[in-house]
Structure formats: C-alpha cells, structure tokens
N, C-alpha and C. Protein backbone atom coordinates (compact mmCIF):
# COMPACT_ATOMS: atom_id res chain seq x y z
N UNK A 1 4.79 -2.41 -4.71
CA UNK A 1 3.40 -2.69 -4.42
C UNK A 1 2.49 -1.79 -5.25
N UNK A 2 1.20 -1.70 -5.44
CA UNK A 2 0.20 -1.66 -6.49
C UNK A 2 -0.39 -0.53 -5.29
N UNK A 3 -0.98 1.02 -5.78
CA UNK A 3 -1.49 1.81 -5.02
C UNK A 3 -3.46 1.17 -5.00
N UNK A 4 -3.51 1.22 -3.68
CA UNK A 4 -4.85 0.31 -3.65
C UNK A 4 -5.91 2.27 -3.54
N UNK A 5 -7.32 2.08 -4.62
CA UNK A 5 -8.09 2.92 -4.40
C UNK A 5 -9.40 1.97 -4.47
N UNK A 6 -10.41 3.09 -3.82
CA UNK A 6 -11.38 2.97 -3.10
C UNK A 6 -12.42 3.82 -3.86
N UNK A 7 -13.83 3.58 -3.84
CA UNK A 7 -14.66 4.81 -4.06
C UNK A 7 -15.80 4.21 -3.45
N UNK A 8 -16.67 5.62 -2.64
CA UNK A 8 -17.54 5.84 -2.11
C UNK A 8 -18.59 6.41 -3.18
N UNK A 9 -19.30 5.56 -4.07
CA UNK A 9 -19.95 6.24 -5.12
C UNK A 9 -21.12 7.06 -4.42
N UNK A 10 -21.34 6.94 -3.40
CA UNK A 10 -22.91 7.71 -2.97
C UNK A 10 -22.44 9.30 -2.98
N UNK A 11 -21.21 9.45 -2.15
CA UNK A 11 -20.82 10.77 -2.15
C UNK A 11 -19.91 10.96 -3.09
N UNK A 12 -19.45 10.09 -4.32
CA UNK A 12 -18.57 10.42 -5.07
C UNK A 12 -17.11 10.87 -4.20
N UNK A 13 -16.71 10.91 -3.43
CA UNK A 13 -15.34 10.21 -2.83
C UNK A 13 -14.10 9.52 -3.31
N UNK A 14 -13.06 9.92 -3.96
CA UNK A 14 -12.29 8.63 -4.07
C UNK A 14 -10.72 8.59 -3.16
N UNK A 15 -10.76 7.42 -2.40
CA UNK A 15 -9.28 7.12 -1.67
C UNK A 15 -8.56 6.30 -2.07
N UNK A 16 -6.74 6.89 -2.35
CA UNK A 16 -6.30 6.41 -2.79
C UNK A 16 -4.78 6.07 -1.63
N UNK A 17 -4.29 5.06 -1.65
CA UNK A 17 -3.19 4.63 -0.58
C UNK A 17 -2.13 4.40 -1.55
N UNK A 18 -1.25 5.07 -1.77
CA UNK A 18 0.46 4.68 -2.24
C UNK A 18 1.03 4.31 -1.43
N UNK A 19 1.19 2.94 -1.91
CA UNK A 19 2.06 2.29 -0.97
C UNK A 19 3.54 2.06 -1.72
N UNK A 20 4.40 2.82 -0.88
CA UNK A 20 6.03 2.43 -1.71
C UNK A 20 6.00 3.15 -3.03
N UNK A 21 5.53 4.12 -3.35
CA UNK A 21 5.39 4.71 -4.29
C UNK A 21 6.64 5.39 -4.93
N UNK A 22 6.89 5.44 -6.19
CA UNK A 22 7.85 6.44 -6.51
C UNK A 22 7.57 6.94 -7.80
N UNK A 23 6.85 7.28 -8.51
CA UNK A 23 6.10 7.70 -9.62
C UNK A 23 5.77 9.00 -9.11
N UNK A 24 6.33 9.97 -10.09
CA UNK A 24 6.08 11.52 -10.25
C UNK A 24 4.81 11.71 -10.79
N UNK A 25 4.38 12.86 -10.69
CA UNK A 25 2.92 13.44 -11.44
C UNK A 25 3.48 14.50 -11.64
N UNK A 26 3.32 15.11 -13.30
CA UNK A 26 4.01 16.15 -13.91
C UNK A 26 2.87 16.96 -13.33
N UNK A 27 2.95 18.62 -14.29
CA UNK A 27 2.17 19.42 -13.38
C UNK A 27 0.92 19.18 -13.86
N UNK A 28 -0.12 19.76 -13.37
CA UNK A 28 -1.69 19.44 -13.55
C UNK A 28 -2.78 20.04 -12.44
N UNK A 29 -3.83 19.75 -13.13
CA UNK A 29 -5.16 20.26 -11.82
C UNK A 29 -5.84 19.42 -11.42
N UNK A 30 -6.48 19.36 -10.31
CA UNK A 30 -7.78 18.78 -10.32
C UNK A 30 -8.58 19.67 -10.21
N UNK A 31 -9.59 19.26 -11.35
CA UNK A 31 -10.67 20.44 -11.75
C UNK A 31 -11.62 20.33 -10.75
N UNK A 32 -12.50 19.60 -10.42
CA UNK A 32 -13.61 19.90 -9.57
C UNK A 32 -13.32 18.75 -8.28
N UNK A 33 -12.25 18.53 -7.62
CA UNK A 33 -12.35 17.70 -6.38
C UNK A 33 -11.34 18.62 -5.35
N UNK A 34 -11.74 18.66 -3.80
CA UNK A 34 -10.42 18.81 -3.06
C UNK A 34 -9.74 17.94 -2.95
N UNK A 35 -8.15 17.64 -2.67
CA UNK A 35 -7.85 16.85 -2.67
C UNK A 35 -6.84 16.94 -1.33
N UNK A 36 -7.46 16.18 -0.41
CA UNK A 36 -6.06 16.21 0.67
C UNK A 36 -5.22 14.86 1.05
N UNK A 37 -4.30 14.95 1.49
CA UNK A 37 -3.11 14.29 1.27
C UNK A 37 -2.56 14.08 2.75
N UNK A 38 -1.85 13.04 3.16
CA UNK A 38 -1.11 12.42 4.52
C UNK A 38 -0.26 11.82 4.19
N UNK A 39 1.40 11.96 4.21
CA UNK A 39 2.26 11.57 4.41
C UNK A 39 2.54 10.19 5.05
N UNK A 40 2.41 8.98 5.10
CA UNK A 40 2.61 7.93 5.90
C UNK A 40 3.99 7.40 6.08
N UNK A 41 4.82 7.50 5.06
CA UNK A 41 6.08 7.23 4.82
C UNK A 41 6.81 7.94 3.91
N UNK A 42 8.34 7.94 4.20
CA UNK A 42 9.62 8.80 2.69
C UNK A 42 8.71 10.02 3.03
N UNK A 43 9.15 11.42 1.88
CA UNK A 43 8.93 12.33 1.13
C UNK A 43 8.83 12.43 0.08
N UNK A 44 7.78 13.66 0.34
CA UNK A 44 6.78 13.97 -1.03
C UNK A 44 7.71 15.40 -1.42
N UNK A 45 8.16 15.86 -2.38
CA UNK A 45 8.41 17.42 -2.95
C UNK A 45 6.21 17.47 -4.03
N UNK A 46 5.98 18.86 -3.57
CA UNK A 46 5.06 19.45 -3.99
C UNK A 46 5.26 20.73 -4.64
N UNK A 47 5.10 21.02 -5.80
CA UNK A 47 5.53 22.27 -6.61
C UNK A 47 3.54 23.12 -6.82
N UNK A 48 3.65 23.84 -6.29
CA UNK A 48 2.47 24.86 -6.00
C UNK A 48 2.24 25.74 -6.82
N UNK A 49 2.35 26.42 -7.99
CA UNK A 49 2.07 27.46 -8.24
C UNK A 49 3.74 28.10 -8.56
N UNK A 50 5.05 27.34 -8.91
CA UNK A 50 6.01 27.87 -8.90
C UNK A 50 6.82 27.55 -6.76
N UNK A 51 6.02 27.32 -6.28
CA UNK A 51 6.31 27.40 -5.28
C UNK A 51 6.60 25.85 -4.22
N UNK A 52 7.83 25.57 -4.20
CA UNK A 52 8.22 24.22 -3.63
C UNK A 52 7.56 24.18 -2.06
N UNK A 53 7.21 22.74 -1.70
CA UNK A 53 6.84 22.21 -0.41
C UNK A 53 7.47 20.97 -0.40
N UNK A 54 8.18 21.01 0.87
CA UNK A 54 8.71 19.17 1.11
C UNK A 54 7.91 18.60 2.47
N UNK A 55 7.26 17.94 2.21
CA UNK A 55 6.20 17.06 3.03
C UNK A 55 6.92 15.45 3.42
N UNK A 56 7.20 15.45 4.96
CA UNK A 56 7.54 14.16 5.11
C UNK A 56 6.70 13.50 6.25
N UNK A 57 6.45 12.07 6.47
CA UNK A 57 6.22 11.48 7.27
C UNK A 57 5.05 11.88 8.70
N UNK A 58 3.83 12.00 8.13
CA UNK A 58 3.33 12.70 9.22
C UNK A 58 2.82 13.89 8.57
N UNK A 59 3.46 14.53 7.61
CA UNK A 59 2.94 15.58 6.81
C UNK A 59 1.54 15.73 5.92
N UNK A 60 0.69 16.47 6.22
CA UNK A 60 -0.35 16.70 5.26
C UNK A 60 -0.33 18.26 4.62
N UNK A 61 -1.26 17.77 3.55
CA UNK A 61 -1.19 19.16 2.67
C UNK A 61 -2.81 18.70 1.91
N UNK A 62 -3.33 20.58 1.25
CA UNK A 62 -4.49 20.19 0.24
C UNK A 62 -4.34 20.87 -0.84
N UNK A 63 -5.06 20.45 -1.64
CA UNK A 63 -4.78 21.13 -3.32
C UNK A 63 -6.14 21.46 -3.77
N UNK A 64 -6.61 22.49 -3.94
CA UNK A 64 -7.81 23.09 -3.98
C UNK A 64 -7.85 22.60 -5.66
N UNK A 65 -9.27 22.79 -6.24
CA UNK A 65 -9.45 22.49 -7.65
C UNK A 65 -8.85 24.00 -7.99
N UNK A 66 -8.32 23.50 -9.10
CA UNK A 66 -7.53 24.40 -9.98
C UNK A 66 -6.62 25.04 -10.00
N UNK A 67 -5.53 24.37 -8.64
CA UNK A 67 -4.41 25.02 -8.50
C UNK A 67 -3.56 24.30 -9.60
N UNK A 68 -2.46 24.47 -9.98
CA UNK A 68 -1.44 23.64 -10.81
C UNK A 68 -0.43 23.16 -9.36
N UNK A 69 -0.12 21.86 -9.87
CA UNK A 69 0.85 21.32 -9.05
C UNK A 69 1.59 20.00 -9.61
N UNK A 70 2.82 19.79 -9.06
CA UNK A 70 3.45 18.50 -9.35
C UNK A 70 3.64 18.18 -8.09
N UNK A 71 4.19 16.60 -8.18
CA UNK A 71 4.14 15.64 -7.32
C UNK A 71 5.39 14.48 -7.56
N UNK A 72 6.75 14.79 -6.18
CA UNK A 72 7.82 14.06 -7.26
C UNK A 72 7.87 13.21 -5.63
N UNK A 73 8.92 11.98 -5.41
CA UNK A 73 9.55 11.44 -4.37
C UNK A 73 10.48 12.64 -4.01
N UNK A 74 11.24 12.60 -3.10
CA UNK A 74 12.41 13.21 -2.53
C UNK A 74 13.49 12.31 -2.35
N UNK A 75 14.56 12.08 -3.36
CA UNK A 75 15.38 11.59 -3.76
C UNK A 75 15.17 10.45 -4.32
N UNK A 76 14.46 10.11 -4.92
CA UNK A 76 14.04 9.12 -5.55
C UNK A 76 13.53 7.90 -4.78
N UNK A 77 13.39 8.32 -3.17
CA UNK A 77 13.05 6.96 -2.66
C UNK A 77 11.32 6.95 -2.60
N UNK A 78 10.87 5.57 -2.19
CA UNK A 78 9.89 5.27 -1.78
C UNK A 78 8.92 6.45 -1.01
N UNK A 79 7.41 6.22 -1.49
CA UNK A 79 7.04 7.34 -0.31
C UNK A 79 5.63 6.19 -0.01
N UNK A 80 4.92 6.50 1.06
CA UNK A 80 3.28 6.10 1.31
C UNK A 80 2.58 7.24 1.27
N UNK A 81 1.46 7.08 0.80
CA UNK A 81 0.83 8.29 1.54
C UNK A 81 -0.99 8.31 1.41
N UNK A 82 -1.74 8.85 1.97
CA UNK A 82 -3.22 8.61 1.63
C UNK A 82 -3.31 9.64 0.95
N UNK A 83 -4.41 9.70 -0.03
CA UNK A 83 -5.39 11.04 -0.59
C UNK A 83 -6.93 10.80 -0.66
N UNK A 84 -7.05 11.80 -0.56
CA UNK A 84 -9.12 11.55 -0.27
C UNK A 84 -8.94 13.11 -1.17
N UNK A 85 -9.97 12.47 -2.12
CA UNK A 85 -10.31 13.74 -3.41
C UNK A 85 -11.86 13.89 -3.17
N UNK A 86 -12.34 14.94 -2.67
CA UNK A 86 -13.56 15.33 -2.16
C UNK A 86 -14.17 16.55 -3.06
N UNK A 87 -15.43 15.82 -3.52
CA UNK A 87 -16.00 16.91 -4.50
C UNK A 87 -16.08 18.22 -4.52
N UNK A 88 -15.39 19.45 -4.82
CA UNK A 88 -15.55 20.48 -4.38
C UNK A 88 -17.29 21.20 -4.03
N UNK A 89 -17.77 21.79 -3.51
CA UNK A 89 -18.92 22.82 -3.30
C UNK A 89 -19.35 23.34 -4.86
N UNK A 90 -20.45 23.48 -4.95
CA UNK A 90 -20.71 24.70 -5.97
C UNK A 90 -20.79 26.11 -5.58
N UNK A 91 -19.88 26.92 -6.71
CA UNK A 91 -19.69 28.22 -6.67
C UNK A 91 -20.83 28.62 -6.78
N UNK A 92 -21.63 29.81 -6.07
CA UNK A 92 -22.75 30.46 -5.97
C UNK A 92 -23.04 31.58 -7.45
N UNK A 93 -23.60 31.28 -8.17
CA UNK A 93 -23.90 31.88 -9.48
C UNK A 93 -23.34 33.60 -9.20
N UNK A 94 -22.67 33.93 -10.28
CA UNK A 94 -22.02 35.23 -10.10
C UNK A 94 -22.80 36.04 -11.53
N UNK A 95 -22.37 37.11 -10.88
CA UNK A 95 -22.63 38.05 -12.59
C UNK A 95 -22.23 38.17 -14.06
N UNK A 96 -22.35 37.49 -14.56
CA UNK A 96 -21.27 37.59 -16.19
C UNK A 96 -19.90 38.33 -16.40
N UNK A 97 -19.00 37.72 -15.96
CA UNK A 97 -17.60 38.66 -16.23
C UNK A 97 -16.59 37.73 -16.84
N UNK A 98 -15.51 38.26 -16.57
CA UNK A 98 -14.23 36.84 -17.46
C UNK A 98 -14.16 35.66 -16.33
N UNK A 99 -14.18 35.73 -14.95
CA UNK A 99 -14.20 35.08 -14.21
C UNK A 99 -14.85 33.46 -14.40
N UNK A 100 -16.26 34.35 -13.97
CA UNK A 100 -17.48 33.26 -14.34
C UNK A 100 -17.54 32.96 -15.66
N UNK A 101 -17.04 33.67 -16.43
CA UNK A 101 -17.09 32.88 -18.23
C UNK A 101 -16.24 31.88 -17.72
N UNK A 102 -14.57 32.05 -17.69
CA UNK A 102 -13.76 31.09 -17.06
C UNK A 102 -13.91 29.91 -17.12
N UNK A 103 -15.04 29.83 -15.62
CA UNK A 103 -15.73 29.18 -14.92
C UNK A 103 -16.88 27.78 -15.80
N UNK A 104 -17.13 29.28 -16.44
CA UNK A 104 -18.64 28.62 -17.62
C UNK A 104 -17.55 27.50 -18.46
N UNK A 105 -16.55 27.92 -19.07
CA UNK A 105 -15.82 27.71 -20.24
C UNK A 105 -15.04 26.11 -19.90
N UNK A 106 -14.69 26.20 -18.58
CA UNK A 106 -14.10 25.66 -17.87
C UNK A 106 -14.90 23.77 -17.98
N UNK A 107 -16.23 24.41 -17.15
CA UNK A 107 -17.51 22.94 -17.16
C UNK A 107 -17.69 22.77 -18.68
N UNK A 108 -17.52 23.62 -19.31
CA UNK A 108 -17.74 22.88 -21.18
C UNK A 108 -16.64 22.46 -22.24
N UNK A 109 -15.68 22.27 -21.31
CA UNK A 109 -14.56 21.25 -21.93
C UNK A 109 -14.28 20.28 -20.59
N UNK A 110 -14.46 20.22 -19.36
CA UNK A 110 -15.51 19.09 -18.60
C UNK A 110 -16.38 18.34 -19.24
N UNK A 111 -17.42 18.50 -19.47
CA UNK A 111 -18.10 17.77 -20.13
C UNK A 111 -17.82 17.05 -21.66
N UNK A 112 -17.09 17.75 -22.45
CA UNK A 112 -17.14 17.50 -23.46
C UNK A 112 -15.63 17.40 -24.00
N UNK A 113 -14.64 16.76 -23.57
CA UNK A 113 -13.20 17.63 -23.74
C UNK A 113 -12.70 17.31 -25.14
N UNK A 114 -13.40 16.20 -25.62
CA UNK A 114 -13.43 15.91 -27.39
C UNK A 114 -13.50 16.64 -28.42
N UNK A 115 -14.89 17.93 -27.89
CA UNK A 115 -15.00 18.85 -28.84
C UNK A 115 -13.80 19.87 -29.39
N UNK A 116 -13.69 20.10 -30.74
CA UNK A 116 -13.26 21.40 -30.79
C UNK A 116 -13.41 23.03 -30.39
N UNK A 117 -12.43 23.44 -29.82
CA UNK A 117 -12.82 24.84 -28.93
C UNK A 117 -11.99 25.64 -29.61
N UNK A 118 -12.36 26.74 -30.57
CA UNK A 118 -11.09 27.77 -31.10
C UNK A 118 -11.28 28.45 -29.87
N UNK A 119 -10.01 29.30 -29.11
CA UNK A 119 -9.59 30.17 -28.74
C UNK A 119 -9.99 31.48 -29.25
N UNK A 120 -10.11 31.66 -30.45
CA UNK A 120 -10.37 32.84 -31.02
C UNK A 120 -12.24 32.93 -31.20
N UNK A 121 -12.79 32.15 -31.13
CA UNK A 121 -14.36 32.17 -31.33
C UNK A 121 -14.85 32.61 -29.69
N UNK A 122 -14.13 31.74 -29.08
CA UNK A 122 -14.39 31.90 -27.16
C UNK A 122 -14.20 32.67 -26.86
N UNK A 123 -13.16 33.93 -26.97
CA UNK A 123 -12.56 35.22 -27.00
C UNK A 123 -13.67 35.92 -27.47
N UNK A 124 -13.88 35.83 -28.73
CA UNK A 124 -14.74 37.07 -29.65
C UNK A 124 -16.51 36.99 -28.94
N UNK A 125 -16.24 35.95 -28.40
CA UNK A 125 -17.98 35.56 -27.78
C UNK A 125 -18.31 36.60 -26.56
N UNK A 126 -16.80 36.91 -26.07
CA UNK A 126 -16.77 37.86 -24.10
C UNK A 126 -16.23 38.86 -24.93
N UNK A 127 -15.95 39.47 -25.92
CA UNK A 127 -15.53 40.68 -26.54
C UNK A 127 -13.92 40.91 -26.10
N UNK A 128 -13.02 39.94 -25.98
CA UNK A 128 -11.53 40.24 -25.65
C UNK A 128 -10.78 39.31 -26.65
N UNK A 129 -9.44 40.03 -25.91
CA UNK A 129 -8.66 39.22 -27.00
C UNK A 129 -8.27 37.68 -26.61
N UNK A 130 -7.62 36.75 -27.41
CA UNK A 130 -7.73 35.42 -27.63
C UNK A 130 -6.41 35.42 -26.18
N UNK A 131 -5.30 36.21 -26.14
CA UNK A 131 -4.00 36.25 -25.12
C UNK A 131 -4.88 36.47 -23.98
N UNK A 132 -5.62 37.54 -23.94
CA UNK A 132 -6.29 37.97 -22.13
C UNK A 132 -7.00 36.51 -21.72
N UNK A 133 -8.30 36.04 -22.78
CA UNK A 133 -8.58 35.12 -22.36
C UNK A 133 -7.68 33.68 -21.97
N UNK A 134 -6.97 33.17 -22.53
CA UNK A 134 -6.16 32.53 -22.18
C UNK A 134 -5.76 32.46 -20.74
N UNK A 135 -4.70 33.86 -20.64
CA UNK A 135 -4.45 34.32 -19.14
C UNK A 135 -5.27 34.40 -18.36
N UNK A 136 -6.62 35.11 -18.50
CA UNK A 136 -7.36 34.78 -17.42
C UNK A 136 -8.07 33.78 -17.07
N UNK A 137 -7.89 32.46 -18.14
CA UNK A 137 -8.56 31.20 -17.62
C UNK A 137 -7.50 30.34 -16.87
N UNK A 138 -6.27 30.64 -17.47
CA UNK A 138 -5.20 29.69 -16.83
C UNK A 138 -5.39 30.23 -14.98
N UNK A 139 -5.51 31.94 -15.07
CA UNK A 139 -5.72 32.27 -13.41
C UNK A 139 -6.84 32.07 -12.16
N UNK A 140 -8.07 31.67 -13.61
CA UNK A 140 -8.88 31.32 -12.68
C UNK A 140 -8.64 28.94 -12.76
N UNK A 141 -8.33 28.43 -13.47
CA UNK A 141 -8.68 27.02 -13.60
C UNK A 141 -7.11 26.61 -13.43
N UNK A 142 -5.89 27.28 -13.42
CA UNK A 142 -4.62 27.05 -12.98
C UNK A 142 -4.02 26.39 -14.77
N UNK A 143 -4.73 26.38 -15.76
CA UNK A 143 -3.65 25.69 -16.24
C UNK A 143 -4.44 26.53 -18.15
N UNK A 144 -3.63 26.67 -19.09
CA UNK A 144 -4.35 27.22 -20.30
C UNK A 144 -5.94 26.67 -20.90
N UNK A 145 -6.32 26.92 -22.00
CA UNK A 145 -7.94 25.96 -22.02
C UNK A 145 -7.43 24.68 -22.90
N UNK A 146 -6.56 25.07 -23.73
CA UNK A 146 -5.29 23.93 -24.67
C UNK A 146 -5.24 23.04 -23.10
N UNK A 147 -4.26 23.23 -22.31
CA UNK A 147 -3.42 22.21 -21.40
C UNK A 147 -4.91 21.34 -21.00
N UNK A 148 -5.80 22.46 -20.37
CA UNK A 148 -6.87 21.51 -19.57
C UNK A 148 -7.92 21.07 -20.31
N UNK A 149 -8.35 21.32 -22.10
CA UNK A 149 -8.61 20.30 -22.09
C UNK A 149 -7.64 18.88 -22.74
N UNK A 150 -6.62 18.92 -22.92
CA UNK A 150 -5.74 17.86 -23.03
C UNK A 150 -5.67 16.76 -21.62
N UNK A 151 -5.66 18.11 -20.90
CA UNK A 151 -5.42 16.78 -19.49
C UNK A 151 -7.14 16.02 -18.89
N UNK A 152 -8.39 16.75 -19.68
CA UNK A 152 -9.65 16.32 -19.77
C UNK A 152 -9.69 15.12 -20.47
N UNK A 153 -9.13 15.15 -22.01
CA UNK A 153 -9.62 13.89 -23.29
C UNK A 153 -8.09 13.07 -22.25
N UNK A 154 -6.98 13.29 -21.70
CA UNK A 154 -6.60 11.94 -21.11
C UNK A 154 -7.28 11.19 -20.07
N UNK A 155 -8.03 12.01 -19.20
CA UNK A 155 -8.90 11.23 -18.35
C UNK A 155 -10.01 10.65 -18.72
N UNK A 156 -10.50 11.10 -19.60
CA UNK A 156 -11.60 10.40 -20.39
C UNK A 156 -11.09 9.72 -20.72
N UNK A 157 -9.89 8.88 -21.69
CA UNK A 157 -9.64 7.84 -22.05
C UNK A 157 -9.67 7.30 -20.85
C-alpha cells in the first residue's frame, strides 16, 4: 500500500500514515520540524545518535530537529505507523558564538542549499579552523555542513 500524507498548510503541519511499510531511511535530520511518531503495527529499529531503539506496536518516540537518525523495519517485515512533523519554535536570539553561527550557517544552506559554501571561507569568517567548524556544526545541526546541505539540494529537488 502507498503511505497516505496530509498537510495542514495554515500551521504548516505535515501527517504522514505508513501503511505496511518496509522502506528504510538511511541516517539524516530534520532540520526545522519536530517530528513524532506512533507505532500502529510490526517494528520500527531507530538508530539515535549511535544509539539503537526498538519501537513496537503501540510505541511512540520524537526526533527533535537536528538529531541524526535512521529508520529500518525489524526483520524486514511490514510496519504502520503515524508521524506528525511539527514546526519547531524559534530559538531566542543568542550572542555571537560558534553555536549561533552554527545556527546562522545552518538557515543559509536552508534557504539556499544550491549555493556554493567553502568550508574554509565560513571558518576564516568566525576566526577558527575549517575541522572545529565542521565539528561544531555537525554538534549543533547533527550532521556535517557537506552532508546537510546535500540532504537540503535533495529535498529541494
């Protein structure tokens, strides 16, 4: 069966129902939505951060924006399940640090994930090196600025 989704454009909302599902989701983020999840049928395996969850039947779980996670069946069978991806809050304006650059760096391959971004220009702009920044964007957005915006220009297509 065909996973049926839904959207609530007023609040930007989207629900999605797997029905009989067995299609993996390699690892990835969702950048700016919560996303929570209900078990209806089978098992879900959830990989967290390095860290396994087996969710069955009745089971819910949420995935905050910018955690990394995968998404497999549990033994290859069938699963159901709902998700409701809910716009995250806005972060309350902070003071200029690697964090909130992050953050900054983060919404401008959001918006734009086409553009070219050297690593080494974005670095030299916060006065660090091209490795720290890296690491500290993958810790604050869960995934490198390479991976996320790759997994940006695929959603745009």
């Amino acid at each position: 069966m065909r996973n049926q989704v839904m959207y609530d454009r007023e609040n930007n909302i989207e629900y999605i129902y797997y029905m009989n599902a067995v299609q993996s989701y390699p690892m990835h983020t969702h950048a700016e939505h919560i996303t929570l999840c209900y078990v209806v049928e089978g098992a879900v395996r959830i990989v967290f951060d390095g860290q396994e969850g087996l969710y069955h039947a009745g089971g819910c779980f949420c995935i905050m924006p910018d955690i990394s996670h995968a998404l497999e069946p549990v033994n290859d069978t069938g699963y159901s399940m709902i998700s409701v991806c809910i716009p995250a809050d806005k972060v309350p304006d902070e003071p200029e640090n690697e964090i909130s650059y992050s953050k900054r760096l983060k919404q401008i391959i959001l918006n734009a994930p086409e553009n070219v971004f050297l690593i080494e220009d974005m670095a030299k702009s916060i006065g660090i090196s091209p490795y720290h920044m890296i690491r500290q964007f993958k810790a604050v957005c869960g995934l490198t600025p390479h991976q996320f915006q790759i997994q940006c220009r695929v959603r745009k297509a």
